[in-house]
PDB file of N, CA and C in Angstrom:
ATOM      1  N   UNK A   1     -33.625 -17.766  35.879  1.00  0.00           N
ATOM      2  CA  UNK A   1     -32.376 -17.936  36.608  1.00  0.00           C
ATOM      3  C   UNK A   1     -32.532 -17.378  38.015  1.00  0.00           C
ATOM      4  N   UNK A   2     -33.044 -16.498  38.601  1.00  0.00           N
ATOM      5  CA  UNK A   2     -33.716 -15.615  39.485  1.00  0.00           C
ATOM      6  C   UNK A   2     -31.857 -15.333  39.849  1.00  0.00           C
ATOM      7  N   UNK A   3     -31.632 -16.021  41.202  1.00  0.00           N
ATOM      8  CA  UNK A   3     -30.849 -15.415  42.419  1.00  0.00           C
ATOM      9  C   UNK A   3     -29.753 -16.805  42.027  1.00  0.00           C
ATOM     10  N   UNK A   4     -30.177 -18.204  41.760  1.00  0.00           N
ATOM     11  CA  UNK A   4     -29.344 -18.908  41.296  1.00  0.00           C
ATOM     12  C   UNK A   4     -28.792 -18.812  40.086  1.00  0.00           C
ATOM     13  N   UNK A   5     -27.282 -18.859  40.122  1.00  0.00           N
ATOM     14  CA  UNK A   5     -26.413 -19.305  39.280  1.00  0.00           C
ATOM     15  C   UNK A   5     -26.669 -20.658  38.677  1.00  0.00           C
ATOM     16  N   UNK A   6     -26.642 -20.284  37.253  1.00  0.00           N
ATOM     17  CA  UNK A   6     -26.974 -21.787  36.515  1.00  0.00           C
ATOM     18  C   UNK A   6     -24.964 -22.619  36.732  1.00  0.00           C
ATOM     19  N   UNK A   7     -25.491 -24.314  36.567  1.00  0.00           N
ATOM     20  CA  UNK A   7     -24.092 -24.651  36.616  1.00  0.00           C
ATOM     21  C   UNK A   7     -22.946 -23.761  35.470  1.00  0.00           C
ATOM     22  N   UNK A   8     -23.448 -23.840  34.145  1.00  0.00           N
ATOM     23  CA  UNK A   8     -22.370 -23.225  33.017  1.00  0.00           C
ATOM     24  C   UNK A   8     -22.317 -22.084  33.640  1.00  0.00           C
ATOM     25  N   UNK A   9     -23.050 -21.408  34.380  1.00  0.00           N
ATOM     26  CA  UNK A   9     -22.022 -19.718  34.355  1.00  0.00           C
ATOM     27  C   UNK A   9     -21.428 -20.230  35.709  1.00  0.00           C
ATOM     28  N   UNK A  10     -21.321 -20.612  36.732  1.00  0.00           N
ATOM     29  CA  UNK A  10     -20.526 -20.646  37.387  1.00  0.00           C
ATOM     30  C   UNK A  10     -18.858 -21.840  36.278  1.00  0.00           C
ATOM     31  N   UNK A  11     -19.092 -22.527  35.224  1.00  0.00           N
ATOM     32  CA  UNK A  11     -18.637 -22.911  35.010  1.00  0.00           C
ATOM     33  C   UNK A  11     -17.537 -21.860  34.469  1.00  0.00           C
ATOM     34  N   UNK A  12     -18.301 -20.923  33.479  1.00  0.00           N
ATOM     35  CA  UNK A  12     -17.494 -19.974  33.217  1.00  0.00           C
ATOM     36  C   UNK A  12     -16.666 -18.802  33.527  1.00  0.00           C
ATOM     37  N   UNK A  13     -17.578 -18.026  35.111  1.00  0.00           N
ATOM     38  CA  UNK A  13     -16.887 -17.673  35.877  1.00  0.00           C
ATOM     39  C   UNK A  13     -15.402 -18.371  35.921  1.00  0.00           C
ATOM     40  N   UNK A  14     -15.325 -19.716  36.353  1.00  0.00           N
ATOM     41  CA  UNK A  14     -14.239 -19.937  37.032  1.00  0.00           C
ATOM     42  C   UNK A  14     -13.144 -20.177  35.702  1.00  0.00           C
ATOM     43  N   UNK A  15     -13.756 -20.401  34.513  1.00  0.00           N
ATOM     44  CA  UNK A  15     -13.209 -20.350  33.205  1.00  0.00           C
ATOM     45  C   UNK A  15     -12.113 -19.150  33.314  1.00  0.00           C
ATOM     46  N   UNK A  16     -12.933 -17.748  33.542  1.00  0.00           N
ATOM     47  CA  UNK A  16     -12.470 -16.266  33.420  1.00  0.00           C
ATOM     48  C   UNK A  16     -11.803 -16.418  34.354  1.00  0.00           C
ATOM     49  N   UNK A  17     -11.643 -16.492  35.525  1.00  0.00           N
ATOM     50  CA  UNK A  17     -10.873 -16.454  36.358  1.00  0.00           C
ATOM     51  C   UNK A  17      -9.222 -17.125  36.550  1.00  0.00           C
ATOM     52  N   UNK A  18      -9.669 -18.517  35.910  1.00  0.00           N
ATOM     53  CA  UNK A  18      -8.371 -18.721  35.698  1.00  0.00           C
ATOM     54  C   UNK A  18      -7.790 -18.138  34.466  1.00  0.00           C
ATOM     55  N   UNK A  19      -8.239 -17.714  33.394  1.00  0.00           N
ATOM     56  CA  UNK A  19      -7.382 -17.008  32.357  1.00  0.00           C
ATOM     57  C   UNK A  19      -6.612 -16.112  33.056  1.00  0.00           C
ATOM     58  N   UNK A  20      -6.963 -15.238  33.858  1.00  0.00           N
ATOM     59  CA  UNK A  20      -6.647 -14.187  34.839  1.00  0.00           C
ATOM     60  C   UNK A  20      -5.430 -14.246  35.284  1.00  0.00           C
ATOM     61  N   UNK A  21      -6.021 -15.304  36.132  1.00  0.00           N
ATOM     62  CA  UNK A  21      -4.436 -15.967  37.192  1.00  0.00           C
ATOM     63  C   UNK A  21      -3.699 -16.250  36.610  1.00  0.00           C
ATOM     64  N   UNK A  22      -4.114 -17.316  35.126  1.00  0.00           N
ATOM     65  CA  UNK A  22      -2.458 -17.747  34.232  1.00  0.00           C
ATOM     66  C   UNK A  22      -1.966 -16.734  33.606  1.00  0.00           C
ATOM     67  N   UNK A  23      -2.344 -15.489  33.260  1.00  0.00           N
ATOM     68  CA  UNK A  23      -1.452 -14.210  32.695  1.00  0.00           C
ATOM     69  C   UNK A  23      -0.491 -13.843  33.631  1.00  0.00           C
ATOM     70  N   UNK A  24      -1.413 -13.678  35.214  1.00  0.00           N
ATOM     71  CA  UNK A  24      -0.753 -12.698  35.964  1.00  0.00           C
ATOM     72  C   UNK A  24       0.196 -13.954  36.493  1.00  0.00           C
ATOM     73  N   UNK A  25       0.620 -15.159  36.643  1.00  0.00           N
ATOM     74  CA  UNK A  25       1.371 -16.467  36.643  1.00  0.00           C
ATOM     75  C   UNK A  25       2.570 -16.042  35.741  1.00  0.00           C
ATOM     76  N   UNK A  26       1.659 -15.915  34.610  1.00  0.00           N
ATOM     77  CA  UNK A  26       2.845 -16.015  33.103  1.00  0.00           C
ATOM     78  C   UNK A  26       3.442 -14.628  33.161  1.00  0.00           C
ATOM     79  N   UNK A  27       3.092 -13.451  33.762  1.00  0.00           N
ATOM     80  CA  UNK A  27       3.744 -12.071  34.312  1.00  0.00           C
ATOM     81  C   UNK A  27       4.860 -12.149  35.040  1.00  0.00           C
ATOM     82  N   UNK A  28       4.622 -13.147  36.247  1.00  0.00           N
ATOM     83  CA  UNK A  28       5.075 -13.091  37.430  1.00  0.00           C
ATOM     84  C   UNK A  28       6.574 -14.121  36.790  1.00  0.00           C
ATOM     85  N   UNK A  29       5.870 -15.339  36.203  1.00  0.00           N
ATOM     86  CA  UNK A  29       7.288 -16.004  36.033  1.00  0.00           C
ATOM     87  C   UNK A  29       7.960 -14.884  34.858  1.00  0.00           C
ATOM     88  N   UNK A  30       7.826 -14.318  34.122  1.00  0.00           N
ATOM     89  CA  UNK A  30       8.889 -13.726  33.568  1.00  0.00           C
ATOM     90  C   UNK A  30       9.577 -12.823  34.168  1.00  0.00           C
ATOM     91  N   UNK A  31       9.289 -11.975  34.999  1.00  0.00           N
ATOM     92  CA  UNK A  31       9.983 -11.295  35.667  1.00  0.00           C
ATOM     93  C   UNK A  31      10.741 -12.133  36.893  1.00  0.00           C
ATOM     94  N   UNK A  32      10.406 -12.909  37.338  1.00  0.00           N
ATOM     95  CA  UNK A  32      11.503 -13.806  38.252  1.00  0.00           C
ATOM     96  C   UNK A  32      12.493 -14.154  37.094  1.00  0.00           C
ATOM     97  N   UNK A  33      12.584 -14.821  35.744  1.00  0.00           N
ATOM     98  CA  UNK A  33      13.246 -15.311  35.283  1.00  0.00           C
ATOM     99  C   UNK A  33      14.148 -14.149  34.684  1.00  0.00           C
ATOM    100  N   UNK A  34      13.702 -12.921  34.563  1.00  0.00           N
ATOM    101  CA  UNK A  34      14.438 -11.923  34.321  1.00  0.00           C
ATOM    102  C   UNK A  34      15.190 -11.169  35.359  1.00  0.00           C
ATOM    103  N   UNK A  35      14.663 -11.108  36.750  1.00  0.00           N
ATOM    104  CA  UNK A  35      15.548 -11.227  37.681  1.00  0.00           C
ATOM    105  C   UNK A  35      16.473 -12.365  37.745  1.00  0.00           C
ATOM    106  N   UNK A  36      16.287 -13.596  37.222  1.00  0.00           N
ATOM    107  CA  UNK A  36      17.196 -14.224  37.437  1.00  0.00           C
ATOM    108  C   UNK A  36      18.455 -14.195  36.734  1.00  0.00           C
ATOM    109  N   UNK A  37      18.130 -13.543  35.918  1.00  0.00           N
ATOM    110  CA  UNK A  37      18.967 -14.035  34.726  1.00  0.00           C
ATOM    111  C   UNK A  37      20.321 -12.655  35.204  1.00  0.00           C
ATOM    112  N   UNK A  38      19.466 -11.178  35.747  1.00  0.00           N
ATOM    113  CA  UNK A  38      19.980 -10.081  36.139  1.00  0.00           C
ATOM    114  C   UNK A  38      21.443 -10.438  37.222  1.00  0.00           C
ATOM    115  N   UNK A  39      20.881 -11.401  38.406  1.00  0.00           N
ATOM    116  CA  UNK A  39      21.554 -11.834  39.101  1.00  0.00           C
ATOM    117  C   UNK A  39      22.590 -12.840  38.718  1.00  0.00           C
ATOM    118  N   UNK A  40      22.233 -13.955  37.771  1.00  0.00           N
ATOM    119  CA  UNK A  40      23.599 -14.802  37.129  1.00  0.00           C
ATOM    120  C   UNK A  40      24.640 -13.614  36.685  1.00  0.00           C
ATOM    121  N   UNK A  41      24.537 -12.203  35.855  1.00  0.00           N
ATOM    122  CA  UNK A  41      25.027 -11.599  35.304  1.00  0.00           C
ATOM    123  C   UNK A  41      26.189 -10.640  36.260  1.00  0.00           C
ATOM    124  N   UNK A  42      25.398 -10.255  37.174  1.00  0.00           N
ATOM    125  CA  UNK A  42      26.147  -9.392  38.585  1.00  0.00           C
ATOM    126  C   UNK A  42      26.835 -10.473  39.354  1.00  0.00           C
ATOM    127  N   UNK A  43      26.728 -11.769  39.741  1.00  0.00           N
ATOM    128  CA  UNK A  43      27.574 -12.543  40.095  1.00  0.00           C
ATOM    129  C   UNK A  43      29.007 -12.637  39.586  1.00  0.00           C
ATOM    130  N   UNK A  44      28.344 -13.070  37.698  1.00  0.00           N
ATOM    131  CA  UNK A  44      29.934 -12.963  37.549  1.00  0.00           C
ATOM    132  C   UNK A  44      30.310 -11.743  37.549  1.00  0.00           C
ATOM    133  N   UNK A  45      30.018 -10.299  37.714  1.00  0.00           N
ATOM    134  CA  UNK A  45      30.286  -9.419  37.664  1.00  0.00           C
ATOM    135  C   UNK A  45      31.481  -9.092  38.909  1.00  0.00           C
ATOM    136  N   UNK A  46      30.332  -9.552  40.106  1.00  0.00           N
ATOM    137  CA  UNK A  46      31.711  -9.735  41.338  1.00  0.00           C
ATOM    138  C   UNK A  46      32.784 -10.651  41.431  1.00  0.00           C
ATOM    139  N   UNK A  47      32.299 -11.328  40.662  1.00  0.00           N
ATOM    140  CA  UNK A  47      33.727 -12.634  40.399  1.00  0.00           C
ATOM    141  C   UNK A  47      35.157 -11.769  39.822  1.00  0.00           C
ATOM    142  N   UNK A  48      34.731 -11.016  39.141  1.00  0.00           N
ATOM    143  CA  UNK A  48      35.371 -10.860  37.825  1.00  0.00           C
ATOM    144  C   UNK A  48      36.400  -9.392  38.490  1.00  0.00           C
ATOM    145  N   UNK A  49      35.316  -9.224  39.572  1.00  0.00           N
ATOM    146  CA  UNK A  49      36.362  -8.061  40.133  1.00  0.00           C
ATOM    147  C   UNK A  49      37.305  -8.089  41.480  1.00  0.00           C
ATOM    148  N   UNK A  50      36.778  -9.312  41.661  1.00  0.00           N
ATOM    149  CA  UNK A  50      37.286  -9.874  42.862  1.00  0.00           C
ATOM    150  C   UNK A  50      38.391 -10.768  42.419  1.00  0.00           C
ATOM    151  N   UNK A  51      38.559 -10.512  40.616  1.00  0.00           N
ATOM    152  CA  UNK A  51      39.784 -10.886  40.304  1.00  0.00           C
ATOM    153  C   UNK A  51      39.644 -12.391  40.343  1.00  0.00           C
ATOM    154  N   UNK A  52      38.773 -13.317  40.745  1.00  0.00           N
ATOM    155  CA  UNK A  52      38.795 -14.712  40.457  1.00  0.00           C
ATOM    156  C   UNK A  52      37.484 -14.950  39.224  1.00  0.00           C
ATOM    157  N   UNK A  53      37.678 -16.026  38.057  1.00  0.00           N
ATOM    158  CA  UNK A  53      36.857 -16.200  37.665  1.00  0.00           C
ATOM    159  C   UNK A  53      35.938 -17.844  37.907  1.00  0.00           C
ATOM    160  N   UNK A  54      34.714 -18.022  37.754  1.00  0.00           N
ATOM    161  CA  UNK A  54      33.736 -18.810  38.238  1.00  0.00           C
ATOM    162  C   UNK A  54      33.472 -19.534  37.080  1.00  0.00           C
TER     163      UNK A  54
END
């Protein structure tokens, strides 16, 4: 193999790499969706005190 990368390990490198990214993806969207969900909740929260409901 000397200094070159055979094709399969660069294949697999990029294998590992994306496992990587789709966790830290699948991290990232849950916490947006849990912020989101935080914010639907405090909305109606100000609705509700602002005495109108939504």
């Amino acid at each position: 193999m000397g200094r070159h990368l055979k094709q399969t390990d660069l294949a697999q490198l990029r294998t590992n790499e994306q496992a990587k990214v789709n966790i830290e993806l699948q991290s990232a969207y849950e916490a947006i969706a849990a912020l989101h969900k935080t914010v639907e909740v405090l909305q109606k929260e100000v609705q509700t005190l602002k005495g109108g409901d939504k």
